[in-house]
PDB file of N, CA and C in Angstrom:
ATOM      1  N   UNK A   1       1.280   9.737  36.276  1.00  0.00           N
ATOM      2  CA  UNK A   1       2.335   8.877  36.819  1.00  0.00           C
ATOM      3  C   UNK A   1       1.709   7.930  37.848  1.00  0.00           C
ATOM      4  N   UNK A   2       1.961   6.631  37.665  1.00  0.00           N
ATOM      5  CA  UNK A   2       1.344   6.029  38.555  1.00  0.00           C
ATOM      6  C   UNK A   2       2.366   5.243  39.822  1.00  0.00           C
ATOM      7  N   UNK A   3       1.780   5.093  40.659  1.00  0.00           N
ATOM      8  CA  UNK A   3       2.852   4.838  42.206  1.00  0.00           C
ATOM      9  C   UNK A   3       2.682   3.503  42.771  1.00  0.00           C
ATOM     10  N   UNK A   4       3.709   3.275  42.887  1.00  0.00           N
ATOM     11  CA  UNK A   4       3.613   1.664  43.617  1.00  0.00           C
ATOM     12  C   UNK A   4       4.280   1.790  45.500  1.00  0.00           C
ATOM     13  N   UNK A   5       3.425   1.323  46.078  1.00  0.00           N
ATOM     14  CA  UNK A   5       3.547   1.674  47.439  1.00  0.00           C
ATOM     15  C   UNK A   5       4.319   0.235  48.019  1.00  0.00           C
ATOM     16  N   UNK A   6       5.680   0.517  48.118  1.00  0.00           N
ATOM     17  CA  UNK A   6       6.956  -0.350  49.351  1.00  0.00           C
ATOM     18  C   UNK A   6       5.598  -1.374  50.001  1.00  0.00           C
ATOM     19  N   UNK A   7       6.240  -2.664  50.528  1.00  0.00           N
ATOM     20  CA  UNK A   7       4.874  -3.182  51.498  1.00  0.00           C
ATOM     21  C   UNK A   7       6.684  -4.060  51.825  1.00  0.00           C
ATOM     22  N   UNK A   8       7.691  -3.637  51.938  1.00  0.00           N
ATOM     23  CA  UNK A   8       8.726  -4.386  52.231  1.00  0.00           C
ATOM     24  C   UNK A   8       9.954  -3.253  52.404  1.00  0.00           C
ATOM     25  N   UNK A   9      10.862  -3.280  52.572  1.00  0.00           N
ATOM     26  CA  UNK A   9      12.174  -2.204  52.092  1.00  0.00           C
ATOM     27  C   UNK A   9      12.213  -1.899  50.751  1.00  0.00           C
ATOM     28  N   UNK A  10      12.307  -3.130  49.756  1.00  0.00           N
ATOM     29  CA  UNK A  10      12.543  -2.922  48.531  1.00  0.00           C
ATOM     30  C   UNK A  10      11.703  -3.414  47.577  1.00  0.00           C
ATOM     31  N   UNK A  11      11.981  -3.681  46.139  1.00  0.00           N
ATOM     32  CA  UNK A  11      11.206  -4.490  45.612  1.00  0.00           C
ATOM     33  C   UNK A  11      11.644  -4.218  44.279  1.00  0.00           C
ATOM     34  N   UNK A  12      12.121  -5.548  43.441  1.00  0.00           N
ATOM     35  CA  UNK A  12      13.000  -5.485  42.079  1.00  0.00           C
ATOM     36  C   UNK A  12      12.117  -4.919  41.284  1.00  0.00           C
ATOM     37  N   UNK A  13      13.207  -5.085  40.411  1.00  0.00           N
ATOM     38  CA  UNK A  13      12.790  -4.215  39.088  1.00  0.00           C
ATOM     39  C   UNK A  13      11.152  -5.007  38.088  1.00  0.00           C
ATOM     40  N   UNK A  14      12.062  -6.226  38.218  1.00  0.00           N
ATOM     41  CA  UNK A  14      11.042  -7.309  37.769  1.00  0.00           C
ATOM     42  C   UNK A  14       9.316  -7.004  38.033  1.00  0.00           C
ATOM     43  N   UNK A  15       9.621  -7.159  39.340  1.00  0.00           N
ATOM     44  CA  UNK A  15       8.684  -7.096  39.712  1.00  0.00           C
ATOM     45  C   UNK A  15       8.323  -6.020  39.980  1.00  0.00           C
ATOM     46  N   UNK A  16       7.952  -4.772  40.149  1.00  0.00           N
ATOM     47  CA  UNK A  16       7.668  -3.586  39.790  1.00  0.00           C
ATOM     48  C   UNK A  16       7.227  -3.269  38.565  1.00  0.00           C
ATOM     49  N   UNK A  17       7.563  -3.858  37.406  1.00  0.00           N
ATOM     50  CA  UNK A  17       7.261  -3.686  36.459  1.00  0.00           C
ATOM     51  C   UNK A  17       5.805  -4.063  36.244  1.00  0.00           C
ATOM     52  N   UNK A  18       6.172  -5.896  36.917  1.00  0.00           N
ATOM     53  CA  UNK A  18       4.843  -6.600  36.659  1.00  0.00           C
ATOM     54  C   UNK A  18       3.411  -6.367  37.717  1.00  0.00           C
ATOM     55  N   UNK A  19       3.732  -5.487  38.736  1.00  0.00           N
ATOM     56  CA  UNK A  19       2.859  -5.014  39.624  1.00  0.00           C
ATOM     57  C   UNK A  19       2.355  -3.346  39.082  1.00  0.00           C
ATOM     58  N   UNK A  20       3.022  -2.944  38.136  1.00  0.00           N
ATOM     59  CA  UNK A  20       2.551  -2.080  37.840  1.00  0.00           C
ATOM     60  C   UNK A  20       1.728  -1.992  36.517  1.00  0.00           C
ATOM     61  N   UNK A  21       1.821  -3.103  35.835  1.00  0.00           N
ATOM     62  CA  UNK A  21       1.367  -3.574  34.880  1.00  0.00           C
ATOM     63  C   UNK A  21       1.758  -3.029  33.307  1.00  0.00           C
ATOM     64  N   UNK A  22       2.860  -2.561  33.692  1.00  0.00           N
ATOM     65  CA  UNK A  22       3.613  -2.358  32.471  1.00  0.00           C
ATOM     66  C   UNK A  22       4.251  -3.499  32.071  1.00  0.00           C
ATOM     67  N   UNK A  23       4.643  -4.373  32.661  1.00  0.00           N
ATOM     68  CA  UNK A  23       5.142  -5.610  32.024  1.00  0.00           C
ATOM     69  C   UNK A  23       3.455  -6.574  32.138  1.00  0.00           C
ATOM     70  N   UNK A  24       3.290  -7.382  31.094  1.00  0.00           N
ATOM     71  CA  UNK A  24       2.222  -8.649  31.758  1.00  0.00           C
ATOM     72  C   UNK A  24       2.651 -10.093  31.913  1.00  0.00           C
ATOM     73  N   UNK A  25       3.865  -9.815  32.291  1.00  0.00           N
ATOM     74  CA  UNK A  25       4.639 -10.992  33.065  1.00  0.00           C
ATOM     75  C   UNK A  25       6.025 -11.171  32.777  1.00  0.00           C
ATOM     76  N   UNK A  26       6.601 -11.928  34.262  1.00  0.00           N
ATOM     77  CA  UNK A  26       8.311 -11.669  34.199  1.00  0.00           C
ATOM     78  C   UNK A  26       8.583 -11.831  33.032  1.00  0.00           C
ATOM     79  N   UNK A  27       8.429 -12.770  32.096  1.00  0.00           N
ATOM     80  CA  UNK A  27       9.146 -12.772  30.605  1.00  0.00           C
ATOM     81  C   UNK A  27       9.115 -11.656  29.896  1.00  0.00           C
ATOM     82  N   UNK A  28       8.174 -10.957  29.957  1.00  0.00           N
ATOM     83  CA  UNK A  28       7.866  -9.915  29.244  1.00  0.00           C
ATOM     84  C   UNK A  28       8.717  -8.727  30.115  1.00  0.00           C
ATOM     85  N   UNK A  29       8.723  -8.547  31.190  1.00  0.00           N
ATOM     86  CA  UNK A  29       9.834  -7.639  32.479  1.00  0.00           C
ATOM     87  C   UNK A  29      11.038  -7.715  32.019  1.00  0.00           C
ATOM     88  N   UNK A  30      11.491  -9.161  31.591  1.00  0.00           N
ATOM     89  CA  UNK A  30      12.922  -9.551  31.534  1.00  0.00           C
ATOM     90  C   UNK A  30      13.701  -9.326  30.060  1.00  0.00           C
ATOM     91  N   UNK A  31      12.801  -9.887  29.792  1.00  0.00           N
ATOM     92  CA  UNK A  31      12.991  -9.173  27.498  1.00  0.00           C
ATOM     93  C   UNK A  31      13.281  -7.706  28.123  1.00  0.00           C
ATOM     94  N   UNK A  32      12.539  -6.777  28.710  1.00  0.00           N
ATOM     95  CA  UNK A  32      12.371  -5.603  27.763  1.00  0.00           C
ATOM     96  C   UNK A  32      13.660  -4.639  28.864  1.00  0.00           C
ATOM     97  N   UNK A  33      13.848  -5.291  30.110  1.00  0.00           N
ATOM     98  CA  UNK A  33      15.127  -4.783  31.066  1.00  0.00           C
ATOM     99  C   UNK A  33      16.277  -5.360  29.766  1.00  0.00           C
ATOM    100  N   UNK A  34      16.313  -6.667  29.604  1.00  0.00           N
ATOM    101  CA  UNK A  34      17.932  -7.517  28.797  1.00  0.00           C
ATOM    102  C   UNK A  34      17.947  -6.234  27.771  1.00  0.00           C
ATOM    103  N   UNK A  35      16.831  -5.746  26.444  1.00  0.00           N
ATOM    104  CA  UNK A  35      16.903  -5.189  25.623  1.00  0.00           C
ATOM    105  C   UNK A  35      17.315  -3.841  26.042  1.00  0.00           C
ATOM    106  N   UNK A  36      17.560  -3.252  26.876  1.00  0.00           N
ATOM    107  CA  UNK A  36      17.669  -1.898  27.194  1.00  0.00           C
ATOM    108  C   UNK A  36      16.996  -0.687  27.107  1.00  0.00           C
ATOM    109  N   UNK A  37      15.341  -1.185  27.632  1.00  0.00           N
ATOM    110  CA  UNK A  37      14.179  -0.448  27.298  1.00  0.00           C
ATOM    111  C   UNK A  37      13.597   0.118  28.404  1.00  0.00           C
ATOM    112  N   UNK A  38      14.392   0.144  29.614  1.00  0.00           N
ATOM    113  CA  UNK A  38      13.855   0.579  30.670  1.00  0.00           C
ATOM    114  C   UNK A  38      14.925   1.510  31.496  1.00  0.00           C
ATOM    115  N   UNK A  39      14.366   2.582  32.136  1.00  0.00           N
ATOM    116  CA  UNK A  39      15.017   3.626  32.735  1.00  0.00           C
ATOM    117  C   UNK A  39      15.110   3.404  34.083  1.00  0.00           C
ATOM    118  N   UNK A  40      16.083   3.813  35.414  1.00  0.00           N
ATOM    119  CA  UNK A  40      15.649   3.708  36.572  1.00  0.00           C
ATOM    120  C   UNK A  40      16.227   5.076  37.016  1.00  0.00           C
ATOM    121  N   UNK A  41      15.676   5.781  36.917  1.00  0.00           N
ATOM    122  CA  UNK A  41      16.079   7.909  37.697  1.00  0.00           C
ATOM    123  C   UNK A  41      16.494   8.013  36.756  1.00  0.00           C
ATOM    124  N   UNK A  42      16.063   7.344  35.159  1.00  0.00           N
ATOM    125  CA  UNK A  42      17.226   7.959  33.845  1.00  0.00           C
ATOM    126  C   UNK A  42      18.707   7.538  33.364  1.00  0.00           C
ATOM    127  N   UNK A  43      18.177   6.482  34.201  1.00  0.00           N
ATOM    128  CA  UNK A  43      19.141   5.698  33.689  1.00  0.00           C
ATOM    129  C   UNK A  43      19.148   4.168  32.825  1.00  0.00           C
ATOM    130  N   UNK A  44      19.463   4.109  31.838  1.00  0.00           N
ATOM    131  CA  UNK A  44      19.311   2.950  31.507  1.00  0.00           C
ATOM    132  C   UNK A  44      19.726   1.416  32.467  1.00  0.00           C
ATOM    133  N   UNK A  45      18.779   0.554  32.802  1.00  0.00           N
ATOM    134  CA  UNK A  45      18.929  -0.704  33.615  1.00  0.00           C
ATOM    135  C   UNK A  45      18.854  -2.136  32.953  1.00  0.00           C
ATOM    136  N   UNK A  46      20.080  -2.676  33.507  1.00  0.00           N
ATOM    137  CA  UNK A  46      19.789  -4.451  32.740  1.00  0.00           C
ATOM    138  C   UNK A  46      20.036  -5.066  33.773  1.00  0.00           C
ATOM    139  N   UNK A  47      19.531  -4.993  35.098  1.00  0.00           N
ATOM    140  CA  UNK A  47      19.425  -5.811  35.916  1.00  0.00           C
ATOM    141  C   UNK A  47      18.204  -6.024  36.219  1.00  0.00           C
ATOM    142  N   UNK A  48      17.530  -7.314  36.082  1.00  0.00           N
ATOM    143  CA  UNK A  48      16.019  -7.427  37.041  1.00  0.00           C
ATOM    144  C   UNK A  48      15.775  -7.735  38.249  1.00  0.00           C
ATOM    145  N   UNK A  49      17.098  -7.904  38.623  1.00  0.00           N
ATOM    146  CA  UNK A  49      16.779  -7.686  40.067  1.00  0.00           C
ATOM    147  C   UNK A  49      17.861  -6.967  41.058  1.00  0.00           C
ATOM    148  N   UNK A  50      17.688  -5.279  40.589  1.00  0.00           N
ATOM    149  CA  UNK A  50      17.858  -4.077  40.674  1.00  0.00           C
ATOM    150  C   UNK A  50      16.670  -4.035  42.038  1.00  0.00           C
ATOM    151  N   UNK A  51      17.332  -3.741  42.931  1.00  0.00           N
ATOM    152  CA  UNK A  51      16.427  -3.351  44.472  1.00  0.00           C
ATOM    153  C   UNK A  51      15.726  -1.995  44.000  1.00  0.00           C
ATOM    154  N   UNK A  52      14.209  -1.900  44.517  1.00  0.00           N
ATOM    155  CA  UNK A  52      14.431  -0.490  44.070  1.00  0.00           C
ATOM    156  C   UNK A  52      13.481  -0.116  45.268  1.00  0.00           C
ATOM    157  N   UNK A  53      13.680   1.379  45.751  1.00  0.00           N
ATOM    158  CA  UNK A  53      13.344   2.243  46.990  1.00  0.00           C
ATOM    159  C   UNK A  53      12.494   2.610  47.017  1.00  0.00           C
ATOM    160  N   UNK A  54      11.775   3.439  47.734  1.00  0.00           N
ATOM    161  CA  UNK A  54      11.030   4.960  48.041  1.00  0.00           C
ATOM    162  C   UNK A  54      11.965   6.000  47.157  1.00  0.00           C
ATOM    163  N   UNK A  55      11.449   6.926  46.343  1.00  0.00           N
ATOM    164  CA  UNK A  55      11.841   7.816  45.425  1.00  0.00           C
ATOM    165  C   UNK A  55      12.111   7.510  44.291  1.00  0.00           C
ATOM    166  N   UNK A  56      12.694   6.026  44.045  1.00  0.00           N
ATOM    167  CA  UNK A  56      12.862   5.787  42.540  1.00  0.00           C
ATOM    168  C   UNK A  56      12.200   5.801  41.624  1.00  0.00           C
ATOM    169  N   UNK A  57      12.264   6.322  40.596  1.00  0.00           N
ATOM    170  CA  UNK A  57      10.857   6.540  39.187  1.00  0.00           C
ATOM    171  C   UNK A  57      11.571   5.613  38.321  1.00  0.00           C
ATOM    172  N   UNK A  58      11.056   4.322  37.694  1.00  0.00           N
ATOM    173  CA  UNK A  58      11.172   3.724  36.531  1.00  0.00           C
ATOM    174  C   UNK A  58      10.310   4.249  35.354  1.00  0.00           C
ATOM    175  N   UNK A  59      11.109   4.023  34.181  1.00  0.00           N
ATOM    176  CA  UNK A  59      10.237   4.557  32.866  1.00  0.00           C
ATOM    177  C   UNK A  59      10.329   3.452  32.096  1.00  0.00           C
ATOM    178  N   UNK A  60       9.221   3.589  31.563  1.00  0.00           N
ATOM    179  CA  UNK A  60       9.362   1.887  30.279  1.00  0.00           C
ATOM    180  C   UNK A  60       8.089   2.270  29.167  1.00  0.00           C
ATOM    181  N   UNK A  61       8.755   2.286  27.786  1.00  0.00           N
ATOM    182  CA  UNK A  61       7.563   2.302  26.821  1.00  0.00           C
ATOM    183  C   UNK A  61       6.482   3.732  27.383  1.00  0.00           C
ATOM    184  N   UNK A  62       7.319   4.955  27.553  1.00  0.00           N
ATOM    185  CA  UNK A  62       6.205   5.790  27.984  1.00  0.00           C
ATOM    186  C   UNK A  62       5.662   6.146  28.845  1.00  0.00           C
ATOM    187  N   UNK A  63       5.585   5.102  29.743  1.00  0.00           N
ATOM    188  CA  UNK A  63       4.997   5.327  31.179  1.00  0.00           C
ATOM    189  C   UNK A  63       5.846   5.675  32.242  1.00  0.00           C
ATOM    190  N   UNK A  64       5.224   6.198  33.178  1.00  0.00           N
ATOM    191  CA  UNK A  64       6.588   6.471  34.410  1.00  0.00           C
ATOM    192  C   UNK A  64       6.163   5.806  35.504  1.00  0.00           C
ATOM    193  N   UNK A  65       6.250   5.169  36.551  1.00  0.00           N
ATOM    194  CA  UNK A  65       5.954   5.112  38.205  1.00  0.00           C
ATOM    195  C   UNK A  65       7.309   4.980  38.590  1.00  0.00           C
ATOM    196  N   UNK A  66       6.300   5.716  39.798  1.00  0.00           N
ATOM    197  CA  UNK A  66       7.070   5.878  41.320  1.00  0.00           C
ATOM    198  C   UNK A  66       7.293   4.935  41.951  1.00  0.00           C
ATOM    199  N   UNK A  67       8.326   4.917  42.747  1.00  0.00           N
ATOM    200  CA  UNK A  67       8.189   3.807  44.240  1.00  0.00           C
ATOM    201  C   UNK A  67       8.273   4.721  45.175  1.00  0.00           C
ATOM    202  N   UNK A  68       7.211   4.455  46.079  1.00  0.00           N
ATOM    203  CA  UNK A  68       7.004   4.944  47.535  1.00  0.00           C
ATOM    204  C   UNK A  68       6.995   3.835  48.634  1.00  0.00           C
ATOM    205  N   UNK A  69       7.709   4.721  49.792  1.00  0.00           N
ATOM    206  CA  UNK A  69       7.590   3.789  50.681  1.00  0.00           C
ATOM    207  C   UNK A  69       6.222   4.053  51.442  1.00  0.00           C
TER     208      UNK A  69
END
């Protein structure tokens, strides 16, 4: 599982994706949130710009990360 470390309060979905390198860029973030291919605590998400915390685990295509603050 790989972890993405807060450097702010929050930090979207979008971008989380693309810092974690499961997406390789917003278009590619934004297709695959619109399509309904991404989890946030297990839940299915279609917002990309979904705030996301310390504790939240996104899943996409297999992979999991964390957000830590």
């Amino acid at each position: 599982m790989e972890t993405i470390k807060l450097r702010e309060e929050y930090i979207k979905l979008g971008q989380a994706l693309k810092a974690s390198g499961l997406a390789e860029s917003g278009v590619d973030a934004k297709h695959a949130i619109e399509e309904g291919l991404v989890k946030v605590n297990g839940q299915t998400e279609y917002q990309r710009g979904k705030k996301l915390r310390g504790g939240d685990v996104v899943e996409y295509n297999g992979e999991t990360v964390r957000i830590e603050e």
